[in-house]
PDB file of N, CA and C in Angstrom:
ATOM      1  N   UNK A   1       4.430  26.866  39.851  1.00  0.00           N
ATOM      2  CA  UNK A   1       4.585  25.860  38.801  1.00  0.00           C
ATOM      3  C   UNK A   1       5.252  26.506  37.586  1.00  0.00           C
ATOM      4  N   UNK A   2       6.233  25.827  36.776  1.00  0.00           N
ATOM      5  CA  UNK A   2       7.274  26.349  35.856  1.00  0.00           C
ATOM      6  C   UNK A   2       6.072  26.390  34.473  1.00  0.00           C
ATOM      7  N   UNK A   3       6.257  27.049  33.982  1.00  0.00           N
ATOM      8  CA  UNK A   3       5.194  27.498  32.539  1.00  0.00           C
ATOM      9  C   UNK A   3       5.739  26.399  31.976  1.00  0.00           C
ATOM     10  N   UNK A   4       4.962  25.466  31.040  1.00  0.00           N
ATOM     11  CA  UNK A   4       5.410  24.127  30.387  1.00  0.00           C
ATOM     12  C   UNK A   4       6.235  24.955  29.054  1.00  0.00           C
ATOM     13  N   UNK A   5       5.646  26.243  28.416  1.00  0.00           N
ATOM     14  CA  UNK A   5       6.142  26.359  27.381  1.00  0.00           C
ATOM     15  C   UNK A   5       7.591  27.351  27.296  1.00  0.00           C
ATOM     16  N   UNK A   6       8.344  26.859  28.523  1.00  0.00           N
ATOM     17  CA  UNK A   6       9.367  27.455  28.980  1.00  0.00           C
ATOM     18  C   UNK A   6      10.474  26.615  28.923  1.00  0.00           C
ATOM     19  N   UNK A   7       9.987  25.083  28.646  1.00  0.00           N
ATOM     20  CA  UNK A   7      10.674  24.276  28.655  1.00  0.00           C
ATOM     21  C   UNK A   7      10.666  23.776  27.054  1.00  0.00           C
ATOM     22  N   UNK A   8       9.866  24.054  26.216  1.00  0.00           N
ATOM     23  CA  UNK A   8       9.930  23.931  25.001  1.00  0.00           C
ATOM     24  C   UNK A   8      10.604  24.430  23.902  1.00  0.00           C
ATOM     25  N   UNK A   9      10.914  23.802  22.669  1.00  0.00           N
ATOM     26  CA  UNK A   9      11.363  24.427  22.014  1.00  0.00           C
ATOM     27  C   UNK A   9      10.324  24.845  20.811  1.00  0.00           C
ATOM     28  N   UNK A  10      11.000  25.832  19.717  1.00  0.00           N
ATOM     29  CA  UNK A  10       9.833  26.818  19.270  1.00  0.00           C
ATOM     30  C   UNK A  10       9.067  26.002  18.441  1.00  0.00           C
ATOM     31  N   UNK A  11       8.069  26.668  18.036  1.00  0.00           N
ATOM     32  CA  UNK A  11       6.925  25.626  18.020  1.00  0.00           C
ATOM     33  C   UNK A  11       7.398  25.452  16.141  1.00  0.00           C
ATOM     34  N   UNK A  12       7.538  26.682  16.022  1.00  0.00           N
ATOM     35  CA  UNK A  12       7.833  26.669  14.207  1.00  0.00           C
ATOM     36  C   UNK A  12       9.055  26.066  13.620  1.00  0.00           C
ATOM     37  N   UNK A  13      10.040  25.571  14.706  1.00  0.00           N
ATOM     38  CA  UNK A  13      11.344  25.459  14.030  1.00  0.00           C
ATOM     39  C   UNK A  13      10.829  23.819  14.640  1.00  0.00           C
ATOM     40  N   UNK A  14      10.322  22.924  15.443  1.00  0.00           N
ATOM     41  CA  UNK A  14       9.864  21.881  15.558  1.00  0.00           C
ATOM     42  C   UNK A  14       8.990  21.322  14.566  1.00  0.00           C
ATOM     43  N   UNK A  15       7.669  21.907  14.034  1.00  0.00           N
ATOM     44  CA  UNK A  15       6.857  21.836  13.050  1.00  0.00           C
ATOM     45  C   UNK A  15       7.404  21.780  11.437  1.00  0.00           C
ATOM     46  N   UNK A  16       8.690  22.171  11.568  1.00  0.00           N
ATOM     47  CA  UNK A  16       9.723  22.183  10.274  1.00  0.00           C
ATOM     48  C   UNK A  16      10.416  20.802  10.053  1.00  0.00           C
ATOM     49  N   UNK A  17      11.300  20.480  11.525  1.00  0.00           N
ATOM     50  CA  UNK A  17      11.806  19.862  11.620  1.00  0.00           C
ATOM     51  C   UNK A  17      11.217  18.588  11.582  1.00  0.00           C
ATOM     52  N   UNK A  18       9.816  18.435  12.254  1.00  0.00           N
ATOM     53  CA  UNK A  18       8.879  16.788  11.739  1.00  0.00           C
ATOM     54  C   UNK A  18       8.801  16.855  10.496  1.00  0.00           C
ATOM     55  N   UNK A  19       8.147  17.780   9.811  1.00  0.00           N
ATOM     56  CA  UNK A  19       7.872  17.831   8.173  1.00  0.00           C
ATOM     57  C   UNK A  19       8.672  17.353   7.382  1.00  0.00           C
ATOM     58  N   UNK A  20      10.119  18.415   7.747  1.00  0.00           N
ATOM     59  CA  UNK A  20      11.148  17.274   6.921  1.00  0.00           C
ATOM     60  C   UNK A  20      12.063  16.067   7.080  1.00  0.00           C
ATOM     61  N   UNK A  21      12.214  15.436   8.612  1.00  0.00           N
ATOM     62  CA  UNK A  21      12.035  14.397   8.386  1.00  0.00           C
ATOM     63  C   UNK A  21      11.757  13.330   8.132  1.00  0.00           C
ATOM     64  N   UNK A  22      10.354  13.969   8.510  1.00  0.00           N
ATOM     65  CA  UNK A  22       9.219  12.443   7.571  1.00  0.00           C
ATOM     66  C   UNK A  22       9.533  12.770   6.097  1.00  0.00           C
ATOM     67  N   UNK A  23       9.240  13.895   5.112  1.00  0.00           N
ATOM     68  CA  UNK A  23      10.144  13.844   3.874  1.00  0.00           C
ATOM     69  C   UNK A  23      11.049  13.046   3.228  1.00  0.00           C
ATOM     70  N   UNK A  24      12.517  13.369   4.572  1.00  0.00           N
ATOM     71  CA  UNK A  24      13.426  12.463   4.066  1.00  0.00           C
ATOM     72  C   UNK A  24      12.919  11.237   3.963  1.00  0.00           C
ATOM     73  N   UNK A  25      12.021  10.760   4.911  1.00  0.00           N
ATOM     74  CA  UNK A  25      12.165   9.334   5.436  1.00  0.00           C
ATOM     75  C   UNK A  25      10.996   8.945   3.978  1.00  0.00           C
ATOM     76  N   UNK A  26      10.152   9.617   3.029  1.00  0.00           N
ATOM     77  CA  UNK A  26       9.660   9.516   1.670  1.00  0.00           C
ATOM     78  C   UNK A  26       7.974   9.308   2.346  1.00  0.00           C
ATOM     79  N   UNK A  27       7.749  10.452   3.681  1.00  0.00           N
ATOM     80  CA  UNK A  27       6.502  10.863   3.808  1.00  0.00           C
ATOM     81  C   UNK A  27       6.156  12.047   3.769  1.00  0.00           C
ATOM     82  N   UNK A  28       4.747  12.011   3.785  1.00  0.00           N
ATOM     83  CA  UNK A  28       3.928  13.188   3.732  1.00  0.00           C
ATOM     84  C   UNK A  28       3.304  13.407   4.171  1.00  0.00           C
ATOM     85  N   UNK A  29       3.183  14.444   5.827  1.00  0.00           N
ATOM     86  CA  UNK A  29       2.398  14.129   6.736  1.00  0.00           C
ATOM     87  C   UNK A  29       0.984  14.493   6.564  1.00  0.00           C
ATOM     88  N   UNK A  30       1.050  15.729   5.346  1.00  0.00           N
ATOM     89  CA  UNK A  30      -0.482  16.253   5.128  1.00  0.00           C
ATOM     90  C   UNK A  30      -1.461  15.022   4.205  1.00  0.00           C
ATOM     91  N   UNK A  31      -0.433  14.040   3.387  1.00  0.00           N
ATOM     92  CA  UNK A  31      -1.082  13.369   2.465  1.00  0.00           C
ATOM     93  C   UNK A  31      -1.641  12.084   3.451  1.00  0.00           C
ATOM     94  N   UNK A  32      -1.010  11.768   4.829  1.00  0.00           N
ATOM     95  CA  UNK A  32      -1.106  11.038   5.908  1.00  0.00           C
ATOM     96  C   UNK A  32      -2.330  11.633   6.302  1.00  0.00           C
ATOM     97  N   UNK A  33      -2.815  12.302   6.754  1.00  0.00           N
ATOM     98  CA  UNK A  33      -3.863  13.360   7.484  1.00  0.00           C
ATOM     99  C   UNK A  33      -5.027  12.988   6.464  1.00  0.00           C
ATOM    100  N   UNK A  34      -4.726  13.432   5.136  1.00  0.00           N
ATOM    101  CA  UNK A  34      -5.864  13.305   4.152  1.00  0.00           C
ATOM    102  C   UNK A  34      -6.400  12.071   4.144  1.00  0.00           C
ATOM    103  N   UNK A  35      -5.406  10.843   4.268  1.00  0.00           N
ATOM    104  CA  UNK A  35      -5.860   9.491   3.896  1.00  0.00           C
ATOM    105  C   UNK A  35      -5.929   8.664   5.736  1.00  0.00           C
ATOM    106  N   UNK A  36      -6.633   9.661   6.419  1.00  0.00           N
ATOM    107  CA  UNK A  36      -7.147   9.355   7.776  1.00  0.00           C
ATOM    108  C   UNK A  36      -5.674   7.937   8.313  1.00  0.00           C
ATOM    109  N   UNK A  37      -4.533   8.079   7.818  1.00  0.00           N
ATOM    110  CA  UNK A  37      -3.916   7.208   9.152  1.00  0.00           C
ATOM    111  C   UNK A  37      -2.844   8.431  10.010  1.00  0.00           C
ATOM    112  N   UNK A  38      -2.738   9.154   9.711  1.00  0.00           N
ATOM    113  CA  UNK A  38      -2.760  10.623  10.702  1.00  0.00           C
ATOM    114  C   UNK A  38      -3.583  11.111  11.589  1.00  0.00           C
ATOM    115  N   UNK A  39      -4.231  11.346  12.534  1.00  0.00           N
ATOM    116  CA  UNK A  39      -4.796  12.397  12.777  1.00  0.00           C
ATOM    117  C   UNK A  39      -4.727  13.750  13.177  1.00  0.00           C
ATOM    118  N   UNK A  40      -5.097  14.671  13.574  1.00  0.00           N
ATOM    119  CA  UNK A  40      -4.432  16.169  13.853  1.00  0.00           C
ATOM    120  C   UNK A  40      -3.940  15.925  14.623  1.00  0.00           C
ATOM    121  N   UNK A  41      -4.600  15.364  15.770  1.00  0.00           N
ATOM    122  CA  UNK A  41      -4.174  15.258  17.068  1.00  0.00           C
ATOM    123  C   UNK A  41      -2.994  14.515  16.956  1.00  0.00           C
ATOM    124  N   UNK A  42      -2.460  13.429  17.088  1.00  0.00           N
ATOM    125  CA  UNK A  42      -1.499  12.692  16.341  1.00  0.00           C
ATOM    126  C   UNK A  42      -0.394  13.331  16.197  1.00  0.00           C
ATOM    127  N   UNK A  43      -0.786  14.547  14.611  1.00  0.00           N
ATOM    128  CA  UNK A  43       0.148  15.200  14.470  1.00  0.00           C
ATOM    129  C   UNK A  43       0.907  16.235  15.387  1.00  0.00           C
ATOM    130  N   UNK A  44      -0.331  16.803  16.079  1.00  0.00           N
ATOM    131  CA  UNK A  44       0.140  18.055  16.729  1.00  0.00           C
ATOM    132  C   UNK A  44       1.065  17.139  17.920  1.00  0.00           C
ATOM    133  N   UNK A  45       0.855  16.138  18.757  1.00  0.00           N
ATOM    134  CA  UNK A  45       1.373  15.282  19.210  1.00  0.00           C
ATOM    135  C   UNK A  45       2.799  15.329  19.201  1.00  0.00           C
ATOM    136  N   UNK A  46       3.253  15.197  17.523  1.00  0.00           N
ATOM    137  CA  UNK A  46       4.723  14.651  16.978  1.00  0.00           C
ATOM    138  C   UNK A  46       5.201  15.920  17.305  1.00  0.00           C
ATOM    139  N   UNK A  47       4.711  16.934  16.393  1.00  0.00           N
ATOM    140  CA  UNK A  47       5.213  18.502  16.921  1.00  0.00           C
ATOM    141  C   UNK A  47       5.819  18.339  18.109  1.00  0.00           C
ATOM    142  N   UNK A  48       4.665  18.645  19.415  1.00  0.00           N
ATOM    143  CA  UNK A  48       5.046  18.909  20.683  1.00  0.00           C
ATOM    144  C   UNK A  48       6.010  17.726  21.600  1.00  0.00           C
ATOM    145  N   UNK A  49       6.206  16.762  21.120  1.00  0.00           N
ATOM    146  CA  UNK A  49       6.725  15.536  21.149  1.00  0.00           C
ATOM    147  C   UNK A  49       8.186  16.061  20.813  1.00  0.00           C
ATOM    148  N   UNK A  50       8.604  16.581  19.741  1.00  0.00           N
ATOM    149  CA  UNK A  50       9.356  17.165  18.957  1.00  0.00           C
ATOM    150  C   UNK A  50       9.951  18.269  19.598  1.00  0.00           C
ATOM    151  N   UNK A  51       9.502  18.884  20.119  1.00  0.00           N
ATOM    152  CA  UNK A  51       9.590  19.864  20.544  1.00  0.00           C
ATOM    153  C   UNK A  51      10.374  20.287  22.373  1.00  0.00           C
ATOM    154  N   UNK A  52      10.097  19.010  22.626  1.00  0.00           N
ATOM    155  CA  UNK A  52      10.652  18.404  24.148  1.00  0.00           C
ATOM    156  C   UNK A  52      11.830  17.762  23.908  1.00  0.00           C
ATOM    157  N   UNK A  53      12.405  17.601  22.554  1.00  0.00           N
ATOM    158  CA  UNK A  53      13.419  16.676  22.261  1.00  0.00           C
ATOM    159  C   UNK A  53      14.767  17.919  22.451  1.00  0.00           C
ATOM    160  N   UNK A  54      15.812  17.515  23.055  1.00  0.00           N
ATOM    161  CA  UNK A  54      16.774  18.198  23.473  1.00  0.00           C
ATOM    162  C   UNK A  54      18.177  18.077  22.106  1.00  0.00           C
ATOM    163  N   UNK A  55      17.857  17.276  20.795  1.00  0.00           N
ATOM    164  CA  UNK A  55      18.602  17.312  19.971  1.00  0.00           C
ATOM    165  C   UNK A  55      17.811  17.613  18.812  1.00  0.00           C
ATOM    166  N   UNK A  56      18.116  18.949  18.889  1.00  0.00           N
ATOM    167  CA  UNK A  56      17.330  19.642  17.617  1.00  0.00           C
ATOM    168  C   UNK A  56      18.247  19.941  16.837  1.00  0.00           C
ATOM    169  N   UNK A  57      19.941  19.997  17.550  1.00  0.00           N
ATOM    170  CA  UNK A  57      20.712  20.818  16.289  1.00  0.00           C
ATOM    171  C   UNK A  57      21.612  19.582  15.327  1.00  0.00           C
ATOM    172  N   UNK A  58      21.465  18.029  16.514  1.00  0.00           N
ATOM    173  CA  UNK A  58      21.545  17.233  15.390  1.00  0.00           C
ATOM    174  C   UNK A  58      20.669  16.697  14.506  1.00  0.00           C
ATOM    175  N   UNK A  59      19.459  16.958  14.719  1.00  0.00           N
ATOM    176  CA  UNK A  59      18.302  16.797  13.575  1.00  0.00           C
ATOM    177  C   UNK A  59      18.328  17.413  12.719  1.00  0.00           C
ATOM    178  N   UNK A  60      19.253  18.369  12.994  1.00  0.00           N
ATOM    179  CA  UNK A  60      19.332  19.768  11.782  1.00  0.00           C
ATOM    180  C   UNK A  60      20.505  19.327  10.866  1.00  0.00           C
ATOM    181  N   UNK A  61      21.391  18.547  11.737  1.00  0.00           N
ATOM    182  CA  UNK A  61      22.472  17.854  11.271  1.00  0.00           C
ATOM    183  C   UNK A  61      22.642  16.784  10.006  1.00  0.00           C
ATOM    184  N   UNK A  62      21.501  15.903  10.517  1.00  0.00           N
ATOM    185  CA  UNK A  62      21.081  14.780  10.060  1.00  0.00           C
ATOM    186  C   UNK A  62      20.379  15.073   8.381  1.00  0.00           C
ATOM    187  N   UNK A  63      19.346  16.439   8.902  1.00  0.00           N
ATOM    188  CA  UNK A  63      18.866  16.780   7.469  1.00  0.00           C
ATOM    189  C   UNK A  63      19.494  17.175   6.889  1.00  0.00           C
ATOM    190  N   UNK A  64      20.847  17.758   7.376  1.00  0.00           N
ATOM    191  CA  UNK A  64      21.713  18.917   6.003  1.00  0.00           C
ATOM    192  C   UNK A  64      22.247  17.245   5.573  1.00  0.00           C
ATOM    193  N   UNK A  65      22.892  16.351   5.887  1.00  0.00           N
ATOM    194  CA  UNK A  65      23.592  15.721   5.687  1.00  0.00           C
ATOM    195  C   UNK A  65      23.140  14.371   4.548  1.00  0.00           C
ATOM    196  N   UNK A  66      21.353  14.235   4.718  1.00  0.00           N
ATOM    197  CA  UNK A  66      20.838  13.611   3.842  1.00  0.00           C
ATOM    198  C   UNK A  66      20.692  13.653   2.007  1.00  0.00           C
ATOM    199  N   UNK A  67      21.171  12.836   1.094  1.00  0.00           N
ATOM    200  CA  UNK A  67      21.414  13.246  -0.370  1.00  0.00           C
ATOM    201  C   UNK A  67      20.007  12.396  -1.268  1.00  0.00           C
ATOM    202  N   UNK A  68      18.882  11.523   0.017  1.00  0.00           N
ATOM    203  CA  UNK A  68      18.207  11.203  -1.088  1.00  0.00           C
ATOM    204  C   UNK A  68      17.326   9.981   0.670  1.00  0.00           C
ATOM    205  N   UNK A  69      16.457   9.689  -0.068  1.00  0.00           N
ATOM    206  CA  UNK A  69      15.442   9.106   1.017  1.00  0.00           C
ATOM    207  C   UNK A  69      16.245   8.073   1.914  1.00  0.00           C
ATOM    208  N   UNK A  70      15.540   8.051   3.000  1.00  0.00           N
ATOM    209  CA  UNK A  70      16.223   7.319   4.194  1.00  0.00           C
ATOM    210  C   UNK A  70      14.803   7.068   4.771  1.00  0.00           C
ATOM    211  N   UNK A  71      15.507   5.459   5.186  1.00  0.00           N
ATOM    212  CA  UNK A  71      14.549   4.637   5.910  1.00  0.00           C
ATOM    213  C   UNK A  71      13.948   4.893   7.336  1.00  0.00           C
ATOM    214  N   UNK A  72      15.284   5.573   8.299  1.00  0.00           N
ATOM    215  CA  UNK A  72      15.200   5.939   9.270  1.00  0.00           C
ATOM    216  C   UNK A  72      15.326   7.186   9.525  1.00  0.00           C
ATOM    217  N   UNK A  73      14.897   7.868  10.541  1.00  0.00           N
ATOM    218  CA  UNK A  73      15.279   9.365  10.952  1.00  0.00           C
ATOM    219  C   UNK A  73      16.247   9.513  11.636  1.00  0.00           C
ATOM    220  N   UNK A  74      16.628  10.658  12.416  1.00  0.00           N
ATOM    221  CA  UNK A  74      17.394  10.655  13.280  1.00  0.00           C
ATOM    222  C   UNK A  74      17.672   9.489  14.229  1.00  0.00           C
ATOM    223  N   UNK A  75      18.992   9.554  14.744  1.00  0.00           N
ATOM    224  CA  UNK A  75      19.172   8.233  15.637  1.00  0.00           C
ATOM    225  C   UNK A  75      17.838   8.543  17.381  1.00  0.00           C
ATOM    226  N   UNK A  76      18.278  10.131  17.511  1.00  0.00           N
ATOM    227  CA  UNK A  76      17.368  10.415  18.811  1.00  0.00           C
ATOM    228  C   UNK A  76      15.991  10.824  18.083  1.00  0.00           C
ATOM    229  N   UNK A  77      15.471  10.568  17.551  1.00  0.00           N
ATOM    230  CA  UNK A  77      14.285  11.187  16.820  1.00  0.00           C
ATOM    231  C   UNK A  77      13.117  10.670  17.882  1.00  0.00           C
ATOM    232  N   UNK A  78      12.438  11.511  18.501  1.00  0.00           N
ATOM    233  CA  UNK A  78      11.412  10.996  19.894  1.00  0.00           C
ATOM    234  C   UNK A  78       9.779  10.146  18.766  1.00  0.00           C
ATOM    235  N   UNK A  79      10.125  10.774  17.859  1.00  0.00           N
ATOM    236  CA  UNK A  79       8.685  10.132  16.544  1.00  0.00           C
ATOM    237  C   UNK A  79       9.154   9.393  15.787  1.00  0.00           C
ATOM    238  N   UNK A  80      10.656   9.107  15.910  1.00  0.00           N
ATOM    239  CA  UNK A  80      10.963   7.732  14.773  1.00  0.00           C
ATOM    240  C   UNK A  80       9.930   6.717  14.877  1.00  0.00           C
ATOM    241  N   UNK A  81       9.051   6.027  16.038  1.00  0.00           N
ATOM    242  CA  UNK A  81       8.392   4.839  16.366  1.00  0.00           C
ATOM    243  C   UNK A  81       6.827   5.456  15.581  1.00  0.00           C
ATOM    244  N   UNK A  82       6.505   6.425  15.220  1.00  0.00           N
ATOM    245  CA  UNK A  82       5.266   7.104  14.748  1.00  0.00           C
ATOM    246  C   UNK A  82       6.193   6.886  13.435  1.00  0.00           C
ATOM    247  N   UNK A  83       6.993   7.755  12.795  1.00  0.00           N
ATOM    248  CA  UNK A  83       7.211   7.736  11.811  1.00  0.00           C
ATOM    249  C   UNK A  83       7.473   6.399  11.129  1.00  0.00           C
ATOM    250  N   UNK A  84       7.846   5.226  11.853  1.00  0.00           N
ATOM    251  CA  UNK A  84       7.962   4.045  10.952  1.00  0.00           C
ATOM    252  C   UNK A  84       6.983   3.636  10.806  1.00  0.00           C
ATOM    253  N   UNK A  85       5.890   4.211  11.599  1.00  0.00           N
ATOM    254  CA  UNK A  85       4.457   2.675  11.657  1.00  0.00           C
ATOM    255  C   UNK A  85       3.720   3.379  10.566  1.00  0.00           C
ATOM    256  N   UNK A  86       3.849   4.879  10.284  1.00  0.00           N
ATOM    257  CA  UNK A  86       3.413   5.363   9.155  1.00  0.00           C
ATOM    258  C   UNK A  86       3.921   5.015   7.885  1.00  0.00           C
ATOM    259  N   UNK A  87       5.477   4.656   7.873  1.00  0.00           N
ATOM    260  CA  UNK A  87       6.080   4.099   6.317  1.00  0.00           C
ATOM    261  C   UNK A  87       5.392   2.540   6.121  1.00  0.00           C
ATOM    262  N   UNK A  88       5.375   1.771   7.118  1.00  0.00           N
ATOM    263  CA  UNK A  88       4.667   0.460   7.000  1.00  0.00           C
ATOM    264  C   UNK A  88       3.333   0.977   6.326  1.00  0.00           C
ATOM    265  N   UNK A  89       2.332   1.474   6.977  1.00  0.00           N
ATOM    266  CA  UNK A  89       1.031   2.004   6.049  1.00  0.00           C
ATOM    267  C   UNK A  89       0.668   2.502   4.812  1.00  0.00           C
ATOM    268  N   UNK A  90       1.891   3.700   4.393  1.00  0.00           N
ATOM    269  CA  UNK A  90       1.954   3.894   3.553  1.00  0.00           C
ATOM    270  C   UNK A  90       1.723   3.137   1.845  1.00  0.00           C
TER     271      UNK A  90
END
C-alpha cells in the first residue's frame, strides 16, 4: 500500500496557503475556531483537504495577485464551499 503522505503536499506550505486565503477572502480561521463555527477538526480537514489539491502554484498565484479582499478564493480552491459557508456566518 502507497504511504498516503507520499501523495501529499507539505503540510506547512498547505497550512499557509488556507490561512491566507481565507484572509484574502476577510477571514480568520483562529477567530472562527474561537467563536465555535470552526472546529479543529474541520480545520485540520481544510489543511489536509488542501493539501491533496494539485494547484498549489496557482493558489500561490491567485494570492500574489490579490490588492485587497475578495469574495471568492481560488477558482480550484477544494475549501472554497467551507470557506463561503464560513463568510455567510461570519
Amino acid at each position: 500500500m502507497e504511504n498516503l503522505s507520499l501523495r501529499l503536499g507539505s503540510a506547512e506550505r498547505h497550512f499557509w496557503l488556507t490561512r491566507s486565503v481565507a484572509r484574502v477572502m476577510g477571514l480568520n480561521l483562529s477567530d472562527a475556531m474561537h467563536e465555535n463555527r470552526l472546529s479543529v477538526q474541520e480545520y485540520g480537514d481544510m489543511v489536509t483537504r488542501c493539501r491533496t489539491c494539485g494547484a498549489a502554484e496557482e493558489c500561490e498565484l491567485w494570492l500574489a495577485t490579490r490588492t485587497g479582499p475578495d469574495q471568492t478564493g481560488p477558482e480550484a480552491c477544494l475549501n472554497a464551499r467551507v470557506l463561503q459557508s464560513l463568510r455567510q456566518t461570519a
